[in-house]
N, C-alpha and C. Protein backbone atom coordinates (compact mmCIF):
# COMPACT_ATOMS: atom_id res chain seq x y z
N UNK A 1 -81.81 96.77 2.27
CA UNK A 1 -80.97 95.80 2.94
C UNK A 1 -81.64 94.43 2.97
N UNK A 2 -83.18 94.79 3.14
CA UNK A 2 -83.70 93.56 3.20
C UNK A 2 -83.92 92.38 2.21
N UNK A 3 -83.93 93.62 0.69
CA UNK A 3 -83.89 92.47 -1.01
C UNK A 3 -82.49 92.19 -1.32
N UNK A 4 -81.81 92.55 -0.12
CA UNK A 4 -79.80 91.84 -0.97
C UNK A 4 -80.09 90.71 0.40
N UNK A 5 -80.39 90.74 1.38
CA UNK A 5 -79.99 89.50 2.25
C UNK A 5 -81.23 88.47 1.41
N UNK A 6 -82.30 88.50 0.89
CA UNK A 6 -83.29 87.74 0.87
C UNK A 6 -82.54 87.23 -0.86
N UNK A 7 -81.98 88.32 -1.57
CA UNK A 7 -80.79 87.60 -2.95
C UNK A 7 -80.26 86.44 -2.44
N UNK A 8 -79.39 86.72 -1.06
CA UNK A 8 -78.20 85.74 -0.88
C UNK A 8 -78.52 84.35 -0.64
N UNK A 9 -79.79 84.49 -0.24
CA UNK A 9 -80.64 83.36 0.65
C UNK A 9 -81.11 82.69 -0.81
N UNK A 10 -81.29 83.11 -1.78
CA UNK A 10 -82.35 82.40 -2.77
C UNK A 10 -80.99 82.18 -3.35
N UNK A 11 -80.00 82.52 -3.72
CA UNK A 11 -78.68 82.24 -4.17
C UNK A 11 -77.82 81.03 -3.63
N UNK A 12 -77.77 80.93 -2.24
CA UNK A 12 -77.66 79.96 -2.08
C UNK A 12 -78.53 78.91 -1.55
N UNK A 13 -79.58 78.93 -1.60
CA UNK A 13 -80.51 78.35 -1.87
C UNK A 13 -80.54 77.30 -3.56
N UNK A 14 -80.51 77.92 -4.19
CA UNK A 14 -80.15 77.49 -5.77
C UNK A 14 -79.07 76.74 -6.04
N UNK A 15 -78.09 77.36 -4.80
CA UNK A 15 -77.13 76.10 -5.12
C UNK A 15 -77.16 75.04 -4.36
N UNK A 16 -77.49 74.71 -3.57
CA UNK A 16 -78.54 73.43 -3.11
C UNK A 16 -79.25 73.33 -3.83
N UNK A 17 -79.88 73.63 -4.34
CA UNK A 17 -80.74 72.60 -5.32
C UNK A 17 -80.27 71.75 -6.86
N UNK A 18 -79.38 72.95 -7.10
CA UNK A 18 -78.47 72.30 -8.45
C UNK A 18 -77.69 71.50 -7.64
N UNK A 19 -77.40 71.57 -6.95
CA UNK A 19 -76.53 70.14 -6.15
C UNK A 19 -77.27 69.05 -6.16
N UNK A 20 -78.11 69.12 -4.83
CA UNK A 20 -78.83 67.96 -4.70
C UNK A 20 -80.00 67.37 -6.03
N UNK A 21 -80.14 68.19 -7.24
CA UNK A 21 -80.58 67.68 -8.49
C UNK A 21 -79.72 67.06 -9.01
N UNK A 22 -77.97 67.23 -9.20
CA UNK A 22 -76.74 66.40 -9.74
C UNK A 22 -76.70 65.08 -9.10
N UNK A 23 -77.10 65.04 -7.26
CA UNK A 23 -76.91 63.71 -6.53
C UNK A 23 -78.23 63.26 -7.12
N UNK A 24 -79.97 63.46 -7.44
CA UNK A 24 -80.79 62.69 -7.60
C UNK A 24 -80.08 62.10 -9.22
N UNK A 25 -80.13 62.95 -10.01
CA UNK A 25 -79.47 62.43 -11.76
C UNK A 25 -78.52 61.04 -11.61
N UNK A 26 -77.26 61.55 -10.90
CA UNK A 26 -76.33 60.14 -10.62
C UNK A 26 -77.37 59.23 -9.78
N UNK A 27 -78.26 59.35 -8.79
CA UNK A 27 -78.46 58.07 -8.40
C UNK A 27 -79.65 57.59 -9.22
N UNK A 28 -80.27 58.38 -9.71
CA UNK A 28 -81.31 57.89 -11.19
C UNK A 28 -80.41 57.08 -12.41
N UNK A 29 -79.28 57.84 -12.32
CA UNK A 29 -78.57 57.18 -13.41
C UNK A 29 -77.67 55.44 -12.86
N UNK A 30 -77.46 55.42 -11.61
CA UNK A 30 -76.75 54.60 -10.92
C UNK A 30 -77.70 53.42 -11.13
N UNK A 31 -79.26 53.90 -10.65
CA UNK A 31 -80.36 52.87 -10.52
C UNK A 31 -80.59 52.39 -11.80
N UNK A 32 -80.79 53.06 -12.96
CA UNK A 32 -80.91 51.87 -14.24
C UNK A 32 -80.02 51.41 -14.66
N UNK A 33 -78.54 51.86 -14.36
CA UNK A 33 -77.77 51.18 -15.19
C UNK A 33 -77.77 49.93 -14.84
N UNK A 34 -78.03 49.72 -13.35
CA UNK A 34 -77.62 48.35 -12.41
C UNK A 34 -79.05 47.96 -12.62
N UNK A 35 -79.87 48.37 -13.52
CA UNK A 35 -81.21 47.60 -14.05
C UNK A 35 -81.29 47.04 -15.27
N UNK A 36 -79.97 47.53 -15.82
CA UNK A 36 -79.46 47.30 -17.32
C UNK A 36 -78.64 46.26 -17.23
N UNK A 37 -77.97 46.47 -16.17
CA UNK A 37 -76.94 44.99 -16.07
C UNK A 37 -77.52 43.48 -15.66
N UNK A 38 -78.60 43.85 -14.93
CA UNK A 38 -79.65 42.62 -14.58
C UNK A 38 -80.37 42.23 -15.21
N UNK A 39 -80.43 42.92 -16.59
CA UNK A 39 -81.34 42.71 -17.71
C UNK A 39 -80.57 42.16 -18.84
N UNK A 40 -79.58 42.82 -18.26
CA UNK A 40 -78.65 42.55 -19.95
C UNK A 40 -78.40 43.59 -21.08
N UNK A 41 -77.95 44.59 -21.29
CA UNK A 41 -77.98 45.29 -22.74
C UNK A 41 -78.35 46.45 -21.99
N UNK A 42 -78.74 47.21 -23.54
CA UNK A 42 -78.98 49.05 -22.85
C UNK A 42 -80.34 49.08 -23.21
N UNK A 43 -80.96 49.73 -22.17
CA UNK A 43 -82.08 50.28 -22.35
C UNK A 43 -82.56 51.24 -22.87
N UNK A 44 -82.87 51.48 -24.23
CA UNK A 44 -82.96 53.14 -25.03
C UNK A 44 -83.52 54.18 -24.48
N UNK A 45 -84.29 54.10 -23.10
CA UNK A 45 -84.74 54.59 -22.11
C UNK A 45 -83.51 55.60 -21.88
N UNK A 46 -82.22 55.08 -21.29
CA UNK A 46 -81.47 55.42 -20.43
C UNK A 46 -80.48 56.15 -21.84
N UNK A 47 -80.53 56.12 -22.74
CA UNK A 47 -79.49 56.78 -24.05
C UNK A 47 -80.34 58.28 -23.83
N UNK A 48 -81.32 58.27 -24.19
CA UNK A 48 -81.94 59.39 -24.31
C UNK A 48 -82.20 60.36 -22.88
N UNK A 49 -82.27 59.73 -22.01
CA UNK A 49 -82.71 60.46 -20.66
C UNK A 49 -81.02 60.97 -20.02
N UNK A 50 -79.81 60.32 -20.93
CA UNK A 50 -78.69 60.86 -20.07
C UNK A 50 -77.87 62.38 -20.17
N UNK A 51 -78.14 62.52 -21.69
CA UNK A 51 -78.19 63.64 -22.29
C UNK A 51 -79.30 64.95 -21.93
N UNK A 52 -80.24 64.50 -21.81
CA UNK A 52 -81.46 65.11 -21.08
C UNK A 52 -81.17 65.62 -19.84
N UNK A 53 -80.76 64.71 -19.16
CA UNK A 53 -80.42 65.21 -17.96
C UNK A 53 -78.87 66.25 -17.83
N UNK A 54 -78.16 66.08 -18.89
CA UNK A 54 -76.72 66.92 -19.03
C UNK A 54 -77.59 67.95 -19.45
N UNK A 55 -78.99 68.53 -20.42
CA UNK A 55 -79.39 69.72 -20.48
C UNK A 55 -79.76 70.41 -19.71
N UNK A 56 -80.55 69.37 -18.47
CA UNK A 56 -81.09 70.13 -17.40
C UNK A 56 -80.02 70.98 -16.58
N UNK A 57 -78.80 69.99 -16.19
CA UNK A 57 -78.32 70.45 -15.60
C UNK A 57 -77.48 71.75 -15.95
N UNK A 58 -77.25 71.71 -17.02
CA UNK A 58 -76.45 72.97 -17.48
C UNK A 58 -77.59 74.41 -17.45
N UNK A 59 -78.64 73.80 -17.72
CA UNK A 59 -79.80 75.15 -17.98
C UNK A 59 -79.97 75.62 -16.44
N UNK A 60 -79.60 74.71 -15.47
CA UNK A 60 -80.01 74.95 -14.08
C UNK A 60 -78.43 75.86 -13.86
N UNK A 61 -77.60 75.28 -14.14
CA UNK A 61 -76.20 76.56 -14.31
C UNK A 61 -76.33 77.77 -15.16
N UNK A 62 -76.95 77.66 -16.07
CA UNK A 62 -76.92 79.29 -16.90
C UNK A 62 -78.12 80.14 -16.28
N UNK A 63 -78.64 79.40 -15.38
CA UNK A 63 -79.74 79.98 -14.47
C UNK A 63 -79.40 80.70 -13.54
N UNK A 64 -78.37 80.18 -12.66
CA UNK A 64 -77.96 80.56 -11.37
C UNK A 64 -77.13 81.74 -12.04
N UNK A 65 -76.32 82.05 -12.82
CA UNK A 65 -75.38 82.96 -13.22
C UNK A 65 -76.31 83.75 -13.84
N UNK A 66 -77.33 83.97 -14.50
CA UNK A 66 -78.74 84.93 -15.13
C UNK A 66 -79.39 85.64 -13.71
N UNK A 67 -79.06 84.62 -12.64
CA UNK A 67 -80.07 84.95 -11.51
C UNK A 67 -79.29 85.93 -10.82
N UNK A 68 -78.43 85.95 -10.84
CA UNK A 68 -77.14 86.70 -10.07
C UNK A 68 -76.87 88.21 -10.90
N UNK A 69 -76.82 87.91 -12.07
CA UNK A 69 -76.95 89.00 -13.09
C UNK A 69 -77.71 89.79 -12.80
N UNK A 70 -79.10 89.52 -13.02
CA UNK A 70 -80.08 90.15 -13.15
C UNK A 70 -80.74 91.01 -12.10
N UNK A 71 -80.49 89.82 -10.55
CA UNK A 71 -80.67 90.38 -9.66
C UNK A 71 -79.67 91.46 -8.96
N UNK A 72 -78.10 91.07 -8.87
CA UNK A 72 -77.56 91.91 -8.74
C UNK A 72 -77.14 92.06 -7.21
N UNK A 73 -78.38 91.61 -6.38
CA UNK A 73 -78.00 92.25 -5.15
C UNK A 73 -77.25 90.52 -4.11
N UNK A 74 -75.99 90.52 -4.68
CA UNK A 74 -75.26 89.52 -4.12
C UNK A 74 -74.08 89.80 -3.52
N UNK A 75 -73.34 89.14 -2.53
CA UNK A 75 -72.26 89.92 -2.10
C UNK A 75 -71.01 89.07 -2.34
N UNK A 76 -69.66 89.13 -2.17
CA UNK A 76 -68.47 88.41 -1.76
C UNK A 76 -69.04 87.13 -0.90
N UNK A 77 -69.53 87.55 -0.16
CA UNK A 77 -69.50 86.32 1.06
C UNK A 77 -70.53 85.08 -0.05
N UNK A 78 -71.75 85.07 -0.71
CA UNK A 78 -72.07 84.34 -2.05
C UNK A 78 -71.23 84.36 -3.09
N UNK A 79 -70.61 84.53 -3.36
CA UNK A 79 -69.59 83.94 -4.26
C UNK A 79 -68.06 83.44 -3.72
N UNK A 80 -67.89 83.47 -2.42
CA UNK A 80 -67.02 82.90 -1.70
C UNK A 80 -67.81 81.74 -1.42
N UNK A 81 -69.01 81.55 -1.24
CA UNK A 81 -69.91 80.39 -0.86
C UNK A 81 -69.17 79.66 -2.24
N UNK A 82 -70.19 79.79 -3.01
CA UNK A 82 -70.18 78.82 -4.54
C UNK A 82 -68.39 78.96 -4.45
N UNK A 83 -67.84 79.26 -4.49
CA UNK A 83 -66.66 78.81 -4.74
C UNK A 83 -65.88 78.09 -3.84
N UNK A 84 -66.11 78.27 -2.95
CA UNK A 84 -65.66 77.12 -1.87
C UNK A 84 -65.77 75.66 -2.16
N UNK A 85 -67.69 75.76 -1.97
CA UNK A 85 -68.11 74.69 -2.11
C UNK A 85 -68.20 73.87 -3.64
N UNK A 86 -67.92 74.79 -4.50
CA UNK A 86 -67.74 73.82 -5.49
C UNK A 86 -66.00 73.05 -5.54
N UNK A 87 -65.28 74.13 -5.02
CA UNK A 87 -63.76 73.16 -5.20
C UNK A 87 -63.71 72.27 -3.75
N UNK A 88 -64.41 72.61 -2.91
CA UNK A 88 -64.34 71.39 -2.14
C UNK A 88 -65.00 70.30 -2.80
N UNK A 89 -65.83 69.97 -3.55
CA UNK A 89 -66.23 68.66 -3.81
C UNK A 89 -65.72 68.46 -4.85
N UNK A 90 -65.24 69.18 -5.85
CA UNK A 90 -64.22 69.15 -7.06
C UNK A 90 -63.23 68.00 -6.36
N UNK A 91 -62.38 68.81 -5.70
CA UNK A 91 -61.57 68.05 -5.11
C UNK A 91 -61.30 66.82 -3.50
N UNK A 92 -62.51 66.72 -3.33
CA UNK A 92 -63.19 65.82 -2.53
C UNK A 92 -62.43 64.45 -2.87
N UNK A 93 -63.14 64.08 -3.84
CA UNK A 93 -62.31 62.88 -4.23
C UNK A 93 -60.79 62.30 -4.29
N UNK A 94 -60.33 64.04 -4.92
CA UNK A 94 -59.14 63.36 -4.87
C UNK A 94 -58.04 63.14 -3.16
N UNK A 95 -58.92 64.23 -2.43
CA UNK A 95 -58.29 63.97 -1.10
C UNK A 95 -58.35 62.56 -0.69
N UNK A 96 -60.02 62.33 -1.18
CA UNK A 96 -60.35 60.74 -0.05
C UNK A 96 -59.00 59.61 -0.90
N UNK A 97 -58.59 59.96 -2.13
CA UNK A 97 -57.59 58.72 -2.55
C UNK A 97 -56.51 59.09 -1.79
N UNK A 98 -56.28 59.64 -1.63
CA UNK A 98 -54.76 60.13 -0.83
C UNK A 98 -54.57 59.76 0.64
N UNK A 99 -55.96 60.01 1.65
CA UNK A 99 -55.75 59.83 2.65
C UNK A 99 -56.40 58.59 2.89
N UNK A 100 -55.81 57.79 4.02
CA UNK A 100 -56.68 56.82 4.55
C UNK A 100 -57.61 56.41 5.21
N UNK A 101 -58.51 56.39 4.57
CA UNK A 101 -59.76 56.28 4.81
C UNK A 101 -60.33 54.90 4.87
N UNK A 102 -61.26 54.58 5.86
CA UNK A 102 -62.11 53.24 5.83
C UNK A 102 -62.98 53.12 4.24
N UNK A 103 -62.73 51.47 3.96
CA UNK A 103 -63.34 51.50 2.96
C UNK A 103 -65.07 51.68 2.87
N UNK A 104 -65.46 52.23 3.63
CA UNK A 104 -67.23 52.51 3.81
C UNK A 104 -67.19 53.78 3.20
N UNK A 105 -66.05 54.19 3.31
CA UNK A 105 -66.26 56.01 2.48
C UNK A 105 -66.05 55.48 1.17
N UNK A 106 -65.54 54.72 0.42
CA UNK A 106 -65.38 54.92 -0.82
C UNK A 106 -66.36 54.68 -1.84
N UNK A 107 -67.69 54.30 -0.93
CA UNK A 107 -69.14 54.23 -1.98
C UNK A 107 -69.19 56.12 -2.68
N UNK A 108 -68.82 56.98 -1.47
CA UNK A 108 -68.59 58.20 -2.18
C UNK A 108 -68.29 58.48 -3.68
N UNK A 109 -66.67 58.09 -4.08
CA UNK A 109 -66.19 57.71 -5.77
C UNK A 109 -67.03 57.73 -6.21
N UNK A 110 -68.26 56.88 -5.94
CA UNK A 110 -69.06 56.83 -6.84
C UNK A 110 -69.98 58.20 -7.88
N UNK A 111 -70.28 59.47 -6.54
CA UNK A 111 -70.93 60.37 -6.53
C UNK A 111 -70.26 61.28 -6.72
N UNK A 112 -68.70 61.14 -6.91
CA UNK A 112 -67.88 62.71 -6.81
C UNK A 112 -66.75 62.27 -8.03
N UNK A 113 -66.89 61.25 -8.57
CA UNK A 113 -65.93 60.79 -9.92
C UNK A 113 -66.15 61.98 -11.20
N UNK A 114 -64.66 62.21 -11.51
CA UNK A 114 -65.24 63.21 -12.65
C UNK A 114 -66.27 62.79 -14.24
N UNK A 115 -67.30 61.62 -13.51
CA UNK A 115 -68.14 61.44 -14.58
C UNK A 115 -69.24 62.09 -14.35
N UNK A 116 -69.50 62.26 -12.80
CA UNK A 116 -70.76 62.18 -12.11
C UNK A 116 -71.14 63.51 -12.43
N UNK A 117 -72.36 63.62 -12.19
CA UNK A 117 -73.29 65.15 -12.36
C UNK A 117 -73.07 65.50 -11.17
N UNK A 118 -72.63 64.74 -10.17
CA UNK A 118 -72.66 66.40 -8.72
C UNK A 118 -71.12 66.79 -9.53
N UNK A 119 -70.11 66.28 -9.63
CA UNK A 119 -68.91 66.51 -10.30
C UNK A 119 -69.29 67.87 -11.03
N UNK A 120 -69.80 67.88 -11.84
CA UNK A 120 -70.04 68.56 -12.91
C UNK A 120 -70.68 69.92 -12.69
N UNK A 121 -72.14 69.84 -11.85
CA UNK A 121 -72.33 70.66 -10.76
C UNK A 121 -71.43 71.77 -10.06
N UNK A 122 -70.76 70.64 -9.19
CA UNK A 122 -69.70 71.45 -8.18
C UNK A 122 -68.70 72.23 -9.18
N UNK A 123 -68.10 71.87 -10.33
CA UNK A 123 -67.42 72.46 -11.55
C UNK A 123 -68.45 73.41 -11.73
N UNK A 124 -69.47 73.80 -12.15
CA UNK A 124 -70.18 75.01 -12.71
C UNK A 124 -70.50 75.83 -11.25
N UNK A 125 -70.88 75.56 -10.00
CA UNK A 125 -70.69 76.53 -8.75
C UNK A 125 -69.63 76.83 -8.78
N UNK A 126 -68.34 76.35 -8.88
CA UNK A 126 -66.42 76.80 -8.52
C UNK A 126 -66.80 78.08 -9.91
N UNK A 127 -66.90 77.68 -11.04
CA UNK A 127 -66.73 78.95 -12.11
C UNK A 127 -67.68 79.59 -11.83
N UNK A 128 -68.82 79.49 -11.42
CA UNK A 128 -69.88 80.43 -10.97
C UNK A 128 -68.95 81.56 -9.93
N UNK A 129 -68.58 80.98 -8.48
CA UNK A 129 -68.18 81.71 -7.90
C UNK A 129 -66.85 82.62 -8.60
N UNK A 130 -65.58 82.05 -9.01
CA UNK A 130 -64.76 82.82 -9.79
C UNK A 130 -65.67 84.33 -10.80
N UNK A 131 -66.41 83.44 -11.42
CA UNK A 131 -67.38 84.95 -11.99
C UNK A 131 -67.62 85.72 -11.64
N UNK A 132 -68.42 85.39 -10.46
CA UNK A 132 -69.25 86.22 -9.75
C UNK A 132 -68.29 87.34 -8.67
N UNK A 133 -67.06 86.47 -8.48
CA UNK A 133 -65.89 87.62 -7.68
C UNK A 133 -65.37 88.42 -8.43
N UNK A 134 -65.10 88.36 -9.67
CA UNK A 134 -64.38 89.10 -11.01
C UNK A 134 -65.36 90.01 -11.07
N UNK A 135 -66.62 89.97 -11.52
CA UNK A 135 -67.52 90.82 -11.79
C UNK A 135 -68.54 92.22 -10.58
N UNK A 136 -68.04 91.41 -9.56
CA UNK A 136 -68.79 92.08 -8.30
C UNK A 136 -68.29 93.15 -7.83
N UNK A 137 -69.35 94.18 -7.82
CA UNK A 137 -69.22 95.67 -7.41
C UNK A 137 -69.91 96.12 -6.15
N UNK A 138 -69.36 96.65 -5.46
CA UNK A 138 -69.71 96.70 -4.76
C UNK A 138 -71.26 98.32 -5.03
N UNK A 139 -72.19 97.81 -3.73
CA UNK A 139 -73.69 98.42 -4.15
C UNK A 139 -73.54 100.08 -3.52
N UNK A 140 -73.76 101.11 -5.02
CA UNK A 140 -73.36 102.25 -4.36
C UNK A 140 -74.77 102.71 -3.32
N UNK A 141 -74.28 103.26 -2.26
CA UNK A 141 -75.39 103.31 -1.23
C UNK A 141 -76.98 104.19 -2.18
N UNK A 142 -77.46 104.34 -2.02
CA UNK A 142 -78.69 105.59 -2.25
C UNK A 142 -78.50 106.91 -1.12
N UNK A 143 -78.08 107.11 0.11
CA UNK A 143 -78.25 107.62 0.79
C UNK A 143 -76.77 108.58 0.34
N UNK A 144 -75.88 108.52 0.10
CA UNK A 144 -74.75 109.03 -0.64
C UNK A 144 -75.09 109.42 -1.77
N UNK A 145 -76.30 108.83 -2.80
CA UNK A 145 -76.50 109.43 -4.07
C UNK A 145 -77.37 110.34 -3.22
N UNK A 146 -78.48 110.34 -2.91
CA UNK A 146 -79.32 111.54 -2.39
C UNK A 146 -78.53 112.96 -2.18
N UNK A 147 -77.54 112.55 -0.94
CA UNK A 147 -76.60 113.92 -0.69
C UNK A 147 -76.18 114.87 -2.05
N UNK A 148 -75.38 114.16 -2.19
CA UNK A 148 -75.06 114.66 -3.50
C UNK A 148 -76.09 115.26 -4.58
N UNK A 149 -77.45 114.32 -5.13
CA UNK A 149 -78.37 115.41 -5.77
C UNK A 149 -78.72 116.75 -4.73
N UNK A 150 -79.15 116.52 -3.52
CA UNK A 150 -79.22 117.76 -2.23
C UNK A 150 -78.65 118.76 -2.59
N UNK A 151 -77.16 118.90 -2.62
CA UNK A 151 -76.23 119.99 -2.78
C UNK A 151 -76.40 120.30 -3.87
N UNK A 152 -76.57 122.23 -3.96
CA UNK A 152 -76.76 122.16 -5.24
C UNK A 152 -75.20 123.27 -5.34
N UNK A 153 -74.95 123.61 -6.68
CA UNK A 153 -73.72 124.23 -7.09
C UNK A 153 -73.74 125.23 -6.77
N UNK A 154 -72.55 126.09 -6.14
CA UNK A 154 -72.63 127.48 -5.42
C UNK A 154 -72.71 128.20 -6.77
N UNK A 155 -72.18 127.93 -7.87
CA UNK A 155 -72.44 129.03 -9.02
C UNK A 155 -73.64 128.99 -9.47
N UNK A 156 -74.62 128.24 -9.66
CA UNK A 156 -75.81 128.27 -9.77
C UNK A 156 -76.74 129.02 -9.05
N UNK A 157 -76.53 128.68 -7.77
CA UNK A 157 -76.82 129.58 -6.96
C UNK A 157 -76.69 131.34 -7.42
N UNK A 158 -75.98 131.60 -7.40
CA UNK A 158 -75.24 132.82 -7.52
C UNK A 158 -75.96 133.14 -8.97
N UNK A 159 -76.10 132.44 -9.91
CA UNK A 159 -76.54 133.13 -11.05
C UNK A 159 -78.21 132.96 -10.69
N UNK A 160 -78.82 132.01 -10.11
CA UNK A 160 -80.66 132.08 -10.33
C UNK A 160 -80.44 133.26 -9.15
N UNK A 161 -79.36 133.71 -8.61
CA UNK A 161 -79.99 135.18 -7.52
C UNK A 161 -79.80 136.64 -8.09
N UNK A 162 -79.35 136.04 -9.70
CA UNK A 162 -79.34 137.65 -9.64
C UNK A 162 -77.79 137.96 -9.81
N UNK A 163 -77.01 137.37 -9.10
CA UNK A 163 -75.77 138.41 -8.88
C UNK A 163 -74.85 138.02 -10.74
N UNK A 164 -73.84 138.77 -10.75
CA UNK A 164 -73.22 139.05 -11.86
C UNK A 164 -71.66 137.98 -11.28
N UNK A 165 -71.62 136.80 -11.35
CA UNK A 165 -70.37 136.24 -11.28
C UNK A 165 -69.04 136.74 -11.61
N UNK A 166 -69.11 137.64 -12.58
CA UNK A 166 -67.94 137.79 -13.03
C UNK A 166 -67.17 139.30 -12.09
N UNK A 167 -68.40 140.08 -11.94
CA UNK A 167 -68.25 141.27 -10.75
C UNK A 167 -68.06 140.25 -9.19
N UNK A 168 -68.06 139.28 -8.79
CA UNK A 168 -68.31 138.63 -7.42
C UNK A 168 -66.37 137.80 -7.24
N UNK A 169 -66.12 137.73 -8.55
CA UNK A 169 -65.05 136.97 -8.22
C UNK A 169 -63.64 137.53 -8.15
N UNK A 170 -62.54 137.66 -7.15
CA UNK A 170 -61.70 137.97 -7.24
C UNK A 170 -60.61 137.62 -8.10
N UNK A 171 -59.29 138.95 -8.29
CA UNK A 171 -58.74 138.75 -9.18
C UNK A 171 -56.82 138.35 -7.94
């Protein structure tokens, strides 16, 4: 009981971190561009490191779904997590256009636009969770497999004692 609650914890654990790695990327990426515009032109710095950072982040997604695999001991309530929370910020944005909101929230757009890496992020937790509910079985106990090896077959019985089954059984 104690290595499936300590799964769920490092599970979502992981997804905090692929999150808050999507918010450092956009604001790494936010900070040179507006260092590029004060400069003038593109910095070949920033061509190469943006793609780089689209590898990380995806390897940090085929991670979390390997980690879940492998480990196994995850429940509904983690993959109701990741899926929540990825279509809430999926669709984050598009609520804040709809409703009226003070314009101090809309520095947000910035971080939840479908360009952004938490965007992208929160898209690979939402299909993470969908996966992970499609695929999830529930954990057959051990204490139910035990019983079952325990009992052993009454005809077995009956033949390592000796007796003649076929004289024992009624017609």
């Amino acid at each position: 009981m104690q290595t499936k609650s300590n799964n769920q914890v490092l599970l979502i654990g992981v997804l905090i971190g692929v999150l808050v790695l999507a918010f450092i990327f956009d604001l790494l990426i936010k900070l040179l561009m507006n260092g590029d515009a004060i400069l003038g032109g593109t910095d070949s710095f920033l061509i190469w490191l943006f793609p780089l950072m689209q590898l990380l982040l995806m390897v940090g997604g085929v991670g979390v779904v390997w980690l879940m695999v492998a480990r196994g001991g995850y429940s509904r309530l983690t993959s109701i997590i990741y899926l929540v929370v990825g279509l809430f910020i999926l669709y984050c944005s598009s609520v804040l256009y709809i409703l009226p909101v003070p314009e101090s929230v809309y520095v947000v757009f910035d971080y939840l636009s479908p360009g952004s890496f938490l965007y992208q992020a929160s898209s690979v937790a939402a299909a993470v969770g969908v996966f992970s509910l499609a695929m999830w079985k529930p954990a057959e106990s051990h204490a139910g497999m035990e019983a079952q090896a325990v009992q052993p077959d009454h005809e077995n019985e009956m033949e390592e004692e000796g007796a003649d089954p076929a004289s024992s059984s009624t017609i």
